[in-house]
N, C-alpha and C. Protein backbone atom coordinates (compact mmCIF):
# COMPACT_ATOMS: atom_id res chain seq x y z
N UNK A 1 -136.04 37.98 53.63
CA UNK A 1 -136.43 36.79 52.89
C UNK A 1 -137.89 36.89 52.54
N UNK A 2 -137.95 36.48 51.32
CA UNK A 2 -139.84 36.49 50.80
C UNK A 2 -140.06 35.71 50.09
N UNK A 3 -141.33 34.88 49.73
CA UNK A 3 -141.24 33.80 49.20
C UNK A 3 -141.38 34.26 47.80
N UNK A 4 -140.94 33.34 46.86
CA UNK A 4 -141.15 33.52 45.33
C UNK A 4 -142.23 34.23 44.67
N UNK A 5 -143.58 33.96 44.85
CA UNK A 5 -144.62 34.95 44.85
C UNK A 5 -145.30 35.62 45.95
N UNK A 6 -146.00 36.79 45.96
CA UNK A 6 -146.51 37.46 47.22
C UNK A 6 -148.19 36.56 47.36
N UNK A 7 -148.09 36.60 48.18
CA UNK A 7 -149.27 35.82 49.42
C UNK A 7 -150.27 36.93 48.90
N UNK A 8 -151.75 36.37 48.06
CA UNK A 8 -153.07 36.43 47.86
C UNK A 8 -154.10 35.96 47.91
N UNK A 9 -155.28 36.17 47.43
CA UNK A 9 -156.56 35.24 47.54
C UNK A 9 -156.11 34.23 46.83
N UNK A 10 -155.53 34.91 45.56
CA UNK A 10 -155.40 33.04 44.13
C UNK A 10 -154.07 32.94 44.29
N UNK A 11 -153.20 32.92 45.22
CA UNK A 11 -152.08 32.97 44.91
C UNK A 11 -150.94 31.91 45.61
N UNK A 12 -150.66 30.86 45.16
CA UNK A 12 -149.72 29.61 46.18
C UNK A 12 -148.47 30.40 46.11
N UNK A 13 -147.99 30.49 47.80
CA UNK A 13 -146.76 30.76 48.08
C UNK A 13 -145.62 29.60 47.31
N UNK A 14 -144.64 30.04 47.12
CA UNK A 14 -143.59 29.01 46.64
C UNK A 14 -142.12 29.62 47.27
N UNK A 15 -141.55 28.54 47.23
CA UNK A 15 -140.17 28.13 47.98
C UNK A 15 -139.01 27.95 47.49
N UNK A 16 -138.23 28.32 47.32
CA UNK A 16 -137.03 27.51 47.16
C UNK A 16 -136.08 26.93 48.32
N UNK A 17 -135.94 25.56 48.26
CA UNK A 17 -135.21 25.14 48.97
C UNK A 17 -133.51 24.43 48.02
N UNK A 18 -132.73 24.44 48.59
CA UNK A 18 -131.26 24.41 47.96
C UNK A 18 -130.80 23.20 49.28
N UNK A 19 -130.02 22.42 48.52
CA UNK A 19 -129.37 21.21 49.39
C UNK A 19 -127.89 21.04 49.28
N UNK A 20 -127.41 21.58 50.09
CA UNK A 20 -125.78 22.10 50.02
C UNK A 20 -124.92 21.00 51.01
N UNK A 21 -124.06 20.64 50.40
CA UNK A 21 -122.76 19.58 51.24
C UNK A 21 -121.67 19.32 50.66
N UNK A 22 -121.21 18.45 51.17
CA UNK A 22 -119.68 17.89 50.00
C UNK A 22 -120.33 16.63 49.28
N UNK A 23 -119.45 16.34 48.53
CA UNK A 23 -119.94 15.20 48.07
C UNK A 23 -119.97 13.89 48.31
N UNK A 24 -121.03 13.17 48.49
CA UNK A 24 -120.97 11.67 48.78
C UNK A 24 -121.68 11.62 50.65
N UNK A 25 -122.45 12.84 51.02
CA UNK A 25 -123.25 12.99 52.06
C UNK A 25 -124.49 12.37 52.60
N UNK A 26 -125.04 12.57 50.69
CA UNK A 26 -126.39 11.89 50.97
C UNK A 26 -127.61 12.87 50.19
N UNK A 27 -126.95 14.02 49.84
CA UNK A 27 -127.80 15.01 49.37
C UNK A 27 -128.90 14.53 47.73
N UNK A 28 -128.04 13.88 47.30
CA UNK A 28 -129.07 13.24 45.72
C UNK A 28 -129.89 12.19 46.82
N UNK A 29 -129.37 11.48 47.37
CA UNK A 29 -130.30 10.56 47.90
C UNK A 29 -132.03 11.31 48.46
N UNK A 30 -130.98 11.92 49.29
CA UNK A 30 -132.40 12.96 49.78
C UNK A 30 -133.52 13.47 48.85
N UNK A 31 -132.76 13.86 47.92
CA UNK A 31 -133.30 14.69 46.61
C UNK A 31 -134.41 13.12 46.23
N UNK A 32 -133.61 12.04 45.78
CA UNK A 32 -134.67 11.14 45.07
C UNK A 32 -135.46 10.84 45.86
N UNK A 33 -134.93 10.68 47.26
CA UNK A 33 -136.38 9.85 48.27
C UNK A 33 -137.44 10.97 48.18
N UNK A 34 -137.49 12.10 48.37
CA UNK A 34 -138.54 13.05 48.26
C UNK A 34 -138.91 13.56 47.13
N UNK A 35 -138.39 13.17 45.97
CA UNK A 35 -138.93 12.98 44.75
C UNK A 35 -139.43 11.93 44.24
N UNK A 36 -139.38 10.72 44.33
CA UNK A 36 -139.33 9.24 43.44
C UNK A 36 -139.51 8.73 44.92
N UNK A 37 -139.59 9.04 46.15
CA UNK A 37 -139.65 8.21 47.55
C UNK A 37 -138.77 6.57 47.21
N UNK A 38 -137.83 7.13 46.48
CA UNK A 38 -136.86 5.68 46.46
C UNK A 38 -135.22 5.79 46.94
N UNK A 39 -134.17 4.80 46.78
CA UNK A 39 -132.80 5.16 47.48
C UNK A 39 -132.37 4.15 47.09
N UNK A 40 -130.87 4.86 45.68
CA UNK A 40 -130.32 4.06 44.96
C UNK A 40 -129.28 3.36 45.48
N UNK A 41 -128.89 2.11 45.32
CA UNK A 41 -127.41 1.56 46.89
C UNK A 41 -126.25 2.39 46.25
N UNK A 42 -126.14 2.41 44.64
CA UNK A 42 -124.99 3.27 44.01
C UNK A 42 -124.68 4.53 44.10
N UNK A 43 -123.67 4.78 44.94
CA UNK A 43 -123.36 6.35 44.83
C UNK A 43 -123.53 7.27 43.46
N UNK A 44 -124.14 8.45 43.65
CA UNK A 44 -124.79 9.35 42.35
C UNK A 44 -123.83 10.11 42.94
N UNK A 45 -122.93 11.26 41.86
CA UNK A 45 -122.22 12.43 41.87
C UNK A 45 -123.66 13.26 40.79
N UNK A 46 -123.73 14.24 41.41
CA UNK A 46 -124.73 15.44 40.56
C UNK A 46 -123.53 16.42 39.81
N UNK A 47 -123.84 16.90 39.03
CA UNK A 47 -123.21 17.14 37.88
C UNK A 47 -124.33 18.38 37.75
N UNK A 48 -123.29 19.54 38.28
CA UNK A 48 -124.70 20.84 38.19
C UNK A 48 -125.48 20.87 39.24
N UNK A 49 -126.80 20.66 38.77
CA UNK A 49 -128.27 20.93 39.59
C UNK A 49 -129.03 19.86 39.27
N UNK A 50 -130.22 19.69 39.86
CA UNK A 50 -131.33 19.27 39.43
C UNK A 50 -132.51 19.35 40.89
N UNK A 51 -133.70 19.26 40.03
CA UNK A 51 -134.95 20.12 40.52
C UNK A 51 -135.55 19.67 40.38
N UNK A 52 -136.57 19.48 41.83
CA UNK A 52 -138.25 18.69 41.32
C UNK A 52 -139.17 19.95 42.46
N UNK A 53 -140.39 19.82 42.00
CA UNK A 53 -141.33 20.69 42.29
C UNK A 53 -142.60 20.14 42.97
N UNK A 54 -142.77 20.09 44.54
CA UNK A 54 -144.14 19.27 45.33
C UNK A 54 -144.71 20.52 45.76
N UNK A 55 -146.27 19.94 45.85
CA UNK A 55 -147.09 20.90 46.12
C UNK A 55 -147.50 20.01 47.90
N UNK A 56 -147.44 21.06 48.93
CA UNK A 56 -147.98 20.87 50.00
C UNK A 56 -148.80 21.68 50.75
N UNK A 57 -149.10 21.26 51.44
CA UNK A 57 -150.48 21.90 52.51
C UNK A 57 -149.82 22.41 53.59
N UNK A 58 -150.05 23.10 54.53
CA UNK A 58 -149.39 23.45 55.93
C UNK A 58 -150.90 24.69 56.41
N UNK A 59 -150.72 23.84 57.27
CA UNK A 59 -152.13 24.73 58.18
C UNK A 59 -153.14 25.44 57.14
N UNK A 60 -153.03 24.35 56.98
CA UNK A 60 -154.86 24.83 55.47
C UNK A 60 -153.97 25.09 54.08
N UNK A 61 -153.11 26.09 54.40
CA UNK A 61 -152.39 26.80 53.37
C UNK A 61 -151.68 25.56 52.24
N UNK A 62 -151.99 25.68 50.65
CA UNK A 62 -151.48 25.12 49.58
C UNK A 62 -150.10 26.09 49.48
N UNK A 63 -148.94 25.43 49.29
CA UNK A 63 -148.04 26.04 49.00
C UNK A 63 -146.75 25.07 48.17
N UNK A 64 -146.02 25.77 46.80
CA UNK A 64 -145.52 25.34 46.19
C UNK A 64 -143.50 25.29 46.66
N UNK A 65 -142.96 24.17 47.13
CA UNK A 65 -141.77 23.73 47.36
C UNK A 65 -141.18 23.22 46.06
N UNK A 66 -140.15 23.68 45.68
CA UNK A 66 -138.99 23.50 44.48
C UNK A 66 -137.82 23.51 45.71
N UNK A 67 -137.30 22.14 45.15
CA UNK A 67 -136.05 21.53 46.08
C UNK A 67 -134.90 21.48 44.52
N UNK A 68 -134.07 22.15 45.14
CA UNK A 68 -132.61 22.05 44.59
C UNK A 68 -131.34 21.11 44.74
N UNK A 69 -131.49 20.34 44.08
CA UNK A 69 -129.99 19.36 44.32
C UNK A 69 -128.75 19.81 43.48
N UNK A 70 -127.54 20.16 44.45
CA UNK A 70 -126.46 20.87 44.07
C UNK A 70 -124.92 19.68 44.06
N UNK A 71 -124.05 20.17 42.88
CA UNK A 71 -123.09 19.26 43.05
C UNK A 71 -122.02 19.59 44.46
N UNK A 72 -121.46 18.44 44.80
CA UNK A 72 -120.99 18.65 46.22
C UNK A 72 -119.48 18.67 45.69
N UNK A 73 -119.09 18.71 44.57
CA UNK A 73 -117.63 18.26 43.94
C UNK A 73 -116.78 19.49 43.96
N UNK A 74 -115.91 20.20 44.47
CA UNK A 74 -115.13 21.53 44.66
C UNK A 74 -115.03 21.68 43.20
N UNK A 75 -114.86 20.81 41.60
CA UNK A 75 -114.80 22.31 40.66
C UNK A 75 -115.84 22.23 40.55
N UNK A 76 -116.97 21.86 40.97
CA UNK A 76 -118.29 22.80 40.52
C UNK A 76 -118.76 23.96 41.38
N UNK A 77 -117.99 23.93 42.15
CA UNK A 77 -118.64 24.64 43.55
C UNK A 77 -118.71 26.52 42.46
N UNK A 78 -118.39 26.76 42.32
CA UNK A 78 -118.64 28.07 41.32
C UNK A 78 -119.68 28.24 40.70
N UNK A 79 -119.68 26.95 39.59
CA UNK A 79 -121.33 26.96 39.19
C UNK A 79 -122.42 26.99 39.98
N UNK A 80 -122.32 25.90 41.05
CA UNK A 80 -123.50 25.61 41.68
C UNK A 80 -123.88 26.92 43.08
N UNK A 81 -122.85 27.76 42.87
CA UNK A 81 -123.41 29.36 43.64
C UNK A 81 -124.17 29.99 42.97
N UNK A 82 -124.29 29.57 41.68
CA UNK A 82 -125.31 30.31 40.80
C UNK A 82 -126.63 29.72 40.75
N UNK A 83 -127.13 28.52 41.73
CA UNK A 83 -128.19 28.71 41.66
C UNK A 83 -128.70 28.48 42.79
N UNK A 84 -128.18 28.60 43.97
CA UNK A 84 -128.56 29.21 44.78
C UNK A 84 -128.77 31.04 45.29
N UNK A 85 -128.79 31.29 44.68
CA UNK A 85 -129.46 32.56 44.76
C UNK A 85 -130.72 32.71 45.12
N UNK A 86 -131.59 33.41 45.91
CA UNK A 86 -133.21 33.78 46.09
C UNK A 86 -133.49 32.80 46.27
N UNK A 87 -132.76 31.55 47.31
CA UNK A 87 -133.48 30.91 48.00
C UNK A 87 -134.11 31.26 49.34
N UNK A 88 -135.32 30.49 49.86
CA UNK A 88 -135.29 30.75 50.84
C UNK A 88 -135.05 30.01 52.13
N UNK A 89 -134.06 28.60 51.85
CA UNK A 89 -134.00 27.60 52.62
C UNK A 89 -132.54 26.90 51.75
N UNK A 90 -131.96 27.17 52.53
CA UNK A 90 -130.58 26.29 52.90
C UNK A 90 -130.58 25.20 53.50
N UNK A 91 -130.45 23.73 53.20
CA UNK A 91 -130.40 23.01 53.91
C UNK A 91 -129.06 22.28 53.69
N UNK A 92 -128.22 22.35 55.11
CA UNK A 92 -126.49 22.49 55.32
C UNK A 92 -126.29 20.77 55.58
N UNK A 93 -125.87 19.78 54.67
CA UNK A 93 -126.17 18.53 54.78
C UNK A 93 -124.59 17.93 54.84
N UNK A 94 -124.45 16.84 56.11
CA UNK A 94 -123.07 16.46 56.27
C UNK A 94 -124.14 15.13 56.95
N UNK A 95 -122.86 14.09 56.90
CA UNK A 95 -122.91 12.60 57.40
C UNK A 95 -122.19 12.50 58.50
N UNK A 96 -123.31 11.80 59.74
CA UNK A 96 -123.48 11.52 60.77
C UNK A 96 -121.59 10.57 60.77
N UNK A 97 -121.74 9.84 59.90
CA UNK A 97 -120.50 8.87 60.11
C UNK A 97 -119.57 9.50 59.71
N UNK A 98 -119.25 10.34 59.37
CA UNK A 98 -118.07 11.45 58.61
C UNK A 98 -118.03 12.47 59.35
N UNK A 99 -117.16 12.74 60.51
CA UNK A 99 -116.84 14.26 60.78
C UNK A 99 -116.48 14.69 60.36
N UNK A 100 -115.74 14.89 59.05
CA UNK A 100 -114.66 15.41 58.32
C UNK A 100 -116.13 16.72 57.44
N UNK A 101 -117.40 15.77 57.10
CA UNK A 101 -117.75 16.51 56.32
C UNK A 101 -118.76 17.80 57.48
N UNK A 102 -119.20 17.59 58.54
CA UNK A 102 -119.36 18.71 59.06
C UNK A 102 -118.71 19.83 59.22
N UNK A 103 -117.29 19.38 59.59
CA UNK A 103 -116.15 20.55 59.32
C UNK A 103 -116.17 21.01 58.07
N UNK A 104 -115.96 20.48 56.79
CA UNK A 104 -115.79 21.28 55.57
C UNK A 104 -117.48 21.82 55.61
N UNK A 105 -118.29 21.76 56.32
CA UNK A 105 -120.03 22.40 55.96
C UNK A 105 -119.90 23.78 56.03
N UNK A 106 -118.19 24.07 56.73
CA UNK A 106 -118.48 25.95 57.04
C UNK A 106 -118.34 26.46 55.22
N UNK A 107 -117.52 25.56 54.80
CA UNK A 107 -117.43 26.33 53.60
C UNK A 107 -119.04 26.65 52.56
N UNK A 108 -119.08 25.59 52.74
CA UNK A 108 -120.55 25.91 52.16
C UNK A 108 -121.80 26.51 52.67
N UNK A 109 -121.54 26.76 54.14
CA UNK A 109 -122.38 27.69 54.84
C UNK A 109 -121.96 29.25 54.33
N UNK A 110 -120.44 29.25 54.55
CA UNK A 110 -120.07 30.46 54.13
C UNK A 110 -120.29 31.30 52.95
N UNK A 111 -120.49 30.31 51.71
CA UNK A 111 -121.19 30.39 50.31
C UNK A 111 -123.16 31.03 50.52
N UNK A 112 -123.73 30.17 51.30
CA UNK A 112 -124.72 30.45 51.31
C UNK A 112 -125.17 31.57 51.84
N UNK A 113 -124.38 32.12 52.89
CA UNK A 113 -124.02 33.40 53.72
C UNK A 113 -124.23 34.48 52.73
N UNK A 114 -123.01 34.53 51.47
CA UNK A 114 -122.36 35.30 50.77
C UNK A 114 -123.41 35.29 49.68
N UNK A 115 -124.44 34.42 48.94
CA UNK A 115 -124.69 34.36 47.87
C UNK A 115 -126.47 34.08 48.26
N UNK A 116 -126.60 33.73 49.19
CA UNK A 116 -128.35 33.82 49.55
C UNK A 116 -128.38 34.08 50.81
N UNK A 117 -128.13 35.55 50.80
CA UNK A 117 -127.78 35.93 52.62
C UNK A 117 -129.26 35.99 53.51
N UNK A 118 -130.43 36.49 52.62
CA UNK A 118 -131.58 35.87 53.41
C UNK A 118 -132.16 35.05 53.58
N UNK A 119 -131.75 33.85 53.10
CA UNK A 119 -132.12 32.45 53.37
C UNK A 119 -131.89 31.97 54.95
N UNK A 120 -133.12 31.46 55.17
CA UNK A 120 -132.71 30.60 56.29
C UNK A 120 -132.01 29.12 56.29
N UNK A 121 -131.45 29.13 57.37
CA UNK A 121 -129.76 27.73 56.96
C UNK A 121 -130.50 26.58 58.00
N UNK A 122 -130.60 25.77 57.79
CA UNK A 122 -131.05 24.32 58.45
C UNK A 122 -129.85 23.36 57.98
N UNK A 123 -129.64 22.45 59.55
CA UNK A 123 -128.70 21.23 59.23
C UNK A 123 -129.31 20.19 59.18
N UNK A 124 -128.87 19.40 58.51
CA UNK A 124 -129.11 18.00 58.16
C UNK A 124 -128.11 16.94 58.57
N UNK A 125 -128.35 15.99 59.53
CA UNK A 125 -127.62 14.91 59.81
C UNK A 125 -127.96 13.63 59.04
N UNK A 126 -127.27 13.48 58.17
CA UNK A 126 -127.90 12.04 57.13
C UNK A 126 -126.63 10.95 57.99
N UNK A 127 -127.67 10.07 57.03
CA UNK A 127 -126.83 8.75 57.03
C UNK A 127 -126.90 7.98 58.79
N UNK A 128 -127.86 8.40 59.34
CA UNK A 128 -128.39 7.83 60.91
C UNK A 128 -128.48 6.37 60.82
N UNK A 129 -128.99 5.56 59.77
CA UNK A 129 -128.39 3.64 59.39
C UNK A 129 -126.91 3.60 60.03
N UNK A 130 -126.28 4.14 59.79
CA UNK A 130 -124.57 4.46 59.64
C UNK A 130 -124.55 4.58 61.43
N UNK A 131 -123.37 4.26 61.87
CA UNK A 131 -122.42 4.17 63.13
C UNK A 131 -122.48 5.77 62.89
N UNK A 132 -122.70 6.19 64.01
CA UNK A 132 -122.95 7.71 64.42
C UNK A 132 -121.51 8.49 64.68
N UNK A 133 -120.90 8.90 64.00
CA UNK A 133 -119.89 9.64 64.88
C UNK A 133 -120.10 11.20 65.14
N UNK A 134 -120.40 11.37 65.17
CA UNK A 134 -121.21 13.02 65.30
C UNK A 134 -121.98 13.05 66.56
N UNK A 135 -121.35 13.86 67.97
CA UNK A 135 -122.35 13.54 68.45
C UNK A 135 -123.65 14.86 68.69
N UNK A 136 -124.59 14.75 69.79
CA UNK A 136 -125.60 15.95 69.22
C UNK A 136 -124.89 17.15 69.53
N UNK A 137 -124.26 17.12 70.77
CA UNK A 137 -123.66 18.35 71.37
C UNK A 137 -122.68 19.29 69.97
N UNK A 138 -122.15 18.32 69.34
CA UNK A 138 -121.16 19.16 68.47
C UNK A 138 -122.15 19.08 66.71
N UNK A 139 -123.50 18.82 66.68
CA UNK A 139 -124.22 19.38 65.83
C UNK A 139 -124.85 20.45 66.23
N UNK A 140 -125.15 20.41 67.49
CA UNK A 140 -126.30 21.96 68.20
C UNK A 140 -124.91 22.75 68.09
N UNK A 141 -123.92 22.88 68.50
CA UNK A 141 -122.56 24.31 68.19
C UNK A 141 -122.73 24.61 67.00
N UNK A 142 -122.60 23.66 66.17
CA UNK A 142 -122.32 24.19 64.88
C UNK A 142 -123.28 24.96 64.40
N UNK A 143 -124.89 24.40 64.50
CA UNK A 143 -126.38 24.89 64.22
C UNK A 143 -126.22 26.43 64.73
N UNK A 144 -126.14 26.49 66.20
CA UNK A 144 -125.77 27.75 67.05
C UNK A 144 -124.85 28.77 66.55
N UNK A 145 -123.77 28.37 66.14
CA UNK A 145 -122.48 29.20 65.71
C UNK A 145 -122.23 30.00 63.87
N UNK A 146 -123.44 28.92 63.32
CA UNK A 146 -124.28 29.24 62.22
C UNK A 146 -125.30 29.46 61.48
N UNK A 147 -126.30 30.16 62.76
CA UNK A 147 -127.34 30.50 63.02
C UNK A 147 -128.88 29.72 61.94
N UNK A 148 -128.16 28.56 62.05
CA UNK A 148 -128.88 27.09 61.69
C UNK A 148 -130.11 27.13 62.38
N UNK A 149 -131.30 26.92 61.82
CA UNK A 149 -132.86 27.20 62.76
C UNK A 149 -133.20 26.02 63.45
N UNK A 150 -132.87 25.32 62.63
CA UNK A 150 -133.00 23.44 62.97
C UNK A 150 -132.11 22.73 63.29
N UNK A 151 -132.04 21.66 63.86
CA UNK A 151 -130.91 20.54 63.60
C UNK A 151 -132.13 19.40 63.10
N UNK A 152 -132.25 18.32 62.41
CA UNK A 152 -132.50 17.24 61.66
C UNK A 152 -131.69 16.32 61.85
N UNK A 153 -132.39 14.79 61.33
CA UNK A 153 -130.98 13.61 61.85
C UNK A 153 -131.88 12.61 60.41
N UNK A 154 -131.18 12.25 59.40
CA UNK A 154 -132.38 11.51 58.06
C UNK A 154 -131.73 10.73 58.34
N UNK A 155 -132.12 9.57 57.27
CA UNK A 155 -131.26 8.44 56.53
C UNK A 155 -132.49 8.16 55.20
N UNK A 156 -131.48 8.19 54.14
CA UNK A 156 -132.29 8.52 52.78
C UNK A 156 -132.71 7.09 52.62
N UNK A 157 -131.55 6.45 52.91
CA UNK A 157 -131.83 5.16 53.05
C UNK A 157 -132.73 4.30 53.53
N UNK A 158 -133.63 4.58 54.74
CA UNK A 158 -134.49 4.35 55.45
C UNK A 158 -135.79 5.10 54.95
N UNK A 159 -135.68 6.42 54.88
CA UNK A 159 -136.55 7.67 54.70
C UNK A 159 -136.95 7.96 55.75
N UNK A 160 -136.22 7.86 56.82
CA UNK A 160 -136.54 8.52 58.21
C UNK A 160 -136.03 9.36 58.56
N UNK A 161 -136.95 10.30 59.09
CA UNK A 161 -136.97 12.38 59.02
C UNK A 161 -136.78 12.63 57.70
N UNK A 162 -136.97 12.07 56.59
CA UNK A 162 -136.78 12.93 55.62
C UNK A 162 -138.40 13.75 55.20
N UNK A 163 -139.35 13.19 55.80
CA UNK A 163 -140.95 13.80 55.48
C UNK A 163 -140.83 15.00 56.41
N UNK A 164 -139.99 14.85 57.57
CA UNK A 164 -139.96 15.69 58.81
C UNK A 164 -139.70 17.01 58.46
N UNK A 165 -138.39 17.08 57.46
CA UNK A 165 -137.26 17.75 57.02
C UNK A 165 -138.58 18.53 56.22
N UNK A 166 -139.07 18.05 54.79
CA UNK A 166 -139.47 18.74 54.44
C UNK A 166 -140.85 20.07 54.81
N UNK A 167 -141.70 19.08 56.14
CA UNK A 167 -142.73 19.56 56.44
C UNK A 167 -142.38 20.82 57.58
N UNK A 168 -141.49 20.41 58.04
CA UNK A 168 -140.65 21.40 59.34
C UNK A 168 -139.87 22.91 58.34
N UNK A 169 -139.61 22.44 57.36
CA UNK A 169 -138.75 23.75 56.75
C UNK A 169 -140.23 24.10 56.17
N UNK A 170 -140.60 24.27 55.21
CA UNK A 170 -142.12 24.40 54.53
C UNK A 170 -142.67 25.31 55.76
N UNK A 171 -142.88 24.52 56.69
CA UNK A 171 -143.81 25.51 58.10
C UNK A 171 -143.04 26.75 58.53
N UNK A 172 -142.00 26.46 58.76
CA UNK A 172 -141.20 27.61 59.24
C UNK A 172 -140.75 28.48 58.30
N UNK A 173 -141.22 28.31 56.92
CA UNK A 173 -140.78 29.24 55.64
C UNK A 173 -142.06 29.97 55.66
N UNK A 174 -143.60 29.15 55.47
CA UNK A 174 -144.57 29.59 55.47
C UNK A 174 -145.17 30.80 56.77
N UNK A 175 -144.47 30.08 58.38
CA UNK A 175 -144.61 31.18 59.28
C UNK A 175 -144.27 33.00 58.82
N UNK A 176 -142.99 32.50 58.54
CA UNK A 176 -142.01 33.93 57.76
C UNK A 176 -142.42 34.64 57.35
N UNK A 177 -143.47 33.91 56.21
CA UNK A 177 -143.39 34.89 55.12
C UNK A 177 -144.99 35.47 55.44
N UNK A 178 -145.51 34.68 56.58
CA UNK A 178 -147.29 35.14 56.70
C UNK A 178 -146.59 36.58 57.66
N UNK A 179 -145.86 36.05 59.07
CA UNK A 179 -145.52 37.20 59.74
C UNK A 179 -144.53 38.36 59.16
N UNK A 180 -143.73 38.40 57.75
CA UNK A 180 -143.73 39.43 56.72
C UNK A 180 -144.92 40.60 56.25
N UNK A 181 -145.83 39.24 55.37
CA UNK A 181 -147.01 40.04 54.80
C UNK A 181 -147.86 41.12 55.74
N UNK A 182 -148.21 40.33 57.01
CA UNK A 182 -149.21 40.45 57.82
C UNK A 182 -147.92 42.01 58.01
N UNK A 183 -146.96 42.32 58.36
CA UNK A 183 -146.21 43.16 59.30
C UNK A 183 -146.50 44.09 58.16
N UNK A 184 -146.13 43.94 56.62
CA UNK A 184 -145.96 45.08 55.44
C UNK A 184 -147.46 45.87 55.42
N UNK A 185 -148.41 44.72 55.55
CA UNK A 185 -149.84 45.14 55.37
C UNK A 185 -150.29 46.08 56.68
N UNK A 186 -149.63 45.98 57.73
CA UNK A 186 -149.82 46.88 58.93
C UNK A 186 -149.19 47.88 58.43
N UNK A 187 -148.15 48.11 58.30
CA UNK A 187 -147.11 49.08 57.99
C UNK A 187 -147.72 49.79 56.81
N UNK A 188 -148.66 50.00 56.12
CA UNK A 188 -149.49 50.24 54.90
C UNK A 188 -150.25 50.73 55.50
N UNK A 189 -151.17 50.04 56.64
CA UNK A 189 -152.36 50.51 57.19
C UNK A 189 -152.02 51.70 57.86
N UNK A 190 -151.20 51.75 59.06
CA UNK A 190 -150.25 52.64 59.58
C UNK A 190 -150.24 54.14 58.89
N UNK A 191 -149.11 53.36 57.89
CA UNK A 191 -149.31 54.83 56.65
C UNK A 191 -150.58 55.77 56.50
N UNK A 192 -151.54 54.81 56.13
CA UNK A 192 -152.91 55.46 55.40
C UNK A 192 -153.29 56.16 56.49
N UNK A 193 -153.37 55.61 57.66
CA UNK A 193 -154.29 55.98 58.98
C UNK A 193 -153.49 57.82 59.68
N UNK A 194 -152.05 57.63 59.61
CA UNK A 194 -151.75 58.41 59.64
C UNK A 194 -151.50 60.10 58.51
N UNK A 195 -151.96 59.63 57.11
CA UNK A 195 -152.14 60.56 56.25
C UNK A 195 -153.35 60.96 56.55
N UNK A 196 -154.29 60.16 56.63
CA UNK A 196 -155.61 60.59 56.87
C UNK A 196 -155.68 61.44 57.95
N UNK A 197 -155.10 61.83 59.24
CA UNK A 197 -155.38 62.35 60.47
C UNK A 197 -154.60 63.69 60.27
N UNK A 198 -153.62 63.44 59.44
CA UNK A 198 -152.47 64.42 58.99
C UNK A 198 -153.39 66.32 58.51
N UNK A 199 -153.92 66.49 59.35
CA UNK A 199 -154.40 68.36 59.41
C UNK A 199 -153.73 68.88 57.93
N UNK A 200 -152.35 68.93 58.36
CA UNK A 200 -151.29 70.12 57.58
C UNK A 200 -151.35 68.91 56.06
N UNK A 201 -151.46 68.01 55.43
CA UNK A 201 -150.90 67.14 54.85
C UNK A 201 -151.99 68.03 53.87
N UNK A 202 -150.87 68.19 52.22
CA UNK A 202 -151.85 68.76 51.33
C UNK A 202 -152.64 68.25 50.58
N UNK A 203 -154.04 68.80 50.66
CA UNK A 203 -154.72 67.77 49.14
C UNK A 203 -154.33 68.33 47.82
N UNK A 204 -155.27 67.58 47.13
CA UNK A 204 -154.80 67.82 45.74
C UNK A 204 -155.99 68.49 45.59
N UNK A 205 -155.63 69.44 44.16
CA UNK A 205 -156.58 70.64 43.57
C UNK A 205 -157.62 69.60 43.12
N UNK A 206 -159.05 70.03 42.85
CA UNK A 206 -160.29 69.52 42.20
C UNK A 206 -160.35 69.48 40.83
N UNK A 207 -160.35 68.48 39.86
CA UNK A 207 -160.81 69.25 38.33
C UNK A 207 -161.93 69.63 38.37
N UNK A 208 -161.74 70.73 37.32
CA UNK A 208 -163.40 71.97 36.75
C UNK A 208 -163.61 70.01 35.63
């Protein structure tokens, strides 16, 4: 996994994050509260995609987050594998009051598996306003059994953990991709240090 652009002096890391569930979870909600910080009472069906773009800070570091809202409706589910691709954040979203939709989450874990296999997968427990039926023990299995980094608990409705959600994935995307760079840039140094010491290693002829 690497972030959208490579890490420089002038250079803001950027993100993609993708918001994957069935439909009627909570995922547009999410999408508007952290876009528009608002939460419509009318159920929204997404139709496709849609995309907004925040700029945040994390340990000094400016870095650019593009959040993906995906339709949760099975005939779109085809289209909407197409744009999750080269993400680097899955976030696996089912309702606290609905067990039904944690169970169908393998399918769309399994998508994300297959179609952004280096993405990291985070769960999302929405809808926490709501009578809980989910309890934690059988969200940490699932997190565990689908090598989920996080577990999360929102309500779009409220907007509680949803600042959490974003600042917690952001950090742990930004860790990644510093302990990437930092490892490639050793692995470079490495190289050089060892050509240089290299006796037998040939130079090149001089021009007249």
């Amino acid at each position: 996994m690497s972030a959208i652009s490579e890490p420089g002096a002038n250079s803001t890391p950027k993100f993609k994050m993708v918001l994957l569930g069935d439909s009627g979870v909570g995922k547009t909600s999410i999408f508007l509260r952290i876009r528009d910080n608002e939460f419509q009472c009318e159920r929204i069906s997404t139709i496709g995609t849609d995309t907004c773009a925040r700029r945040l800070k994390v340990d000094g570091t400016d870095i650019q987050v593009t959040l993906w809202d995906t339709a949760g409706v099975e005939r779109f589910r085809t289209v909407t594998r197409n744009f999750y691709r080269n993400a680097q954040a899955i976030l696996l979203v089912f309702s606290v009051d609905e067990p039904s939709t944690l169970l169908y989450l393998s399918r769309w874990e399994q998508d994300a598996r297959e179609y952004a296999p280096t993405a990291q997968r985070f769960l999302v427990g929405n809808k926490i306003d709501m009578d809980r039926l989910v309890s934690q023990e059988t969200m940490e299995h699932f997190a565990s059994s689908h090598d989920c980094e996080f577990v999360f608990l929102t309500s779009a409705k409220t907007g509680q953990g949803i600042a959490d959600v974003l600042k917690t994935v952001a950090q742990h995307l930004l860790n990644f991709h510093k302990k990437t760079y930092e490892n490639n840039n050793l692995w470079l140094e490495c190289s050089v240090h060892v050509n240089q010491d290299n006796p037998n290693k040939q130079r090149p002829d001089k021009c007249c």
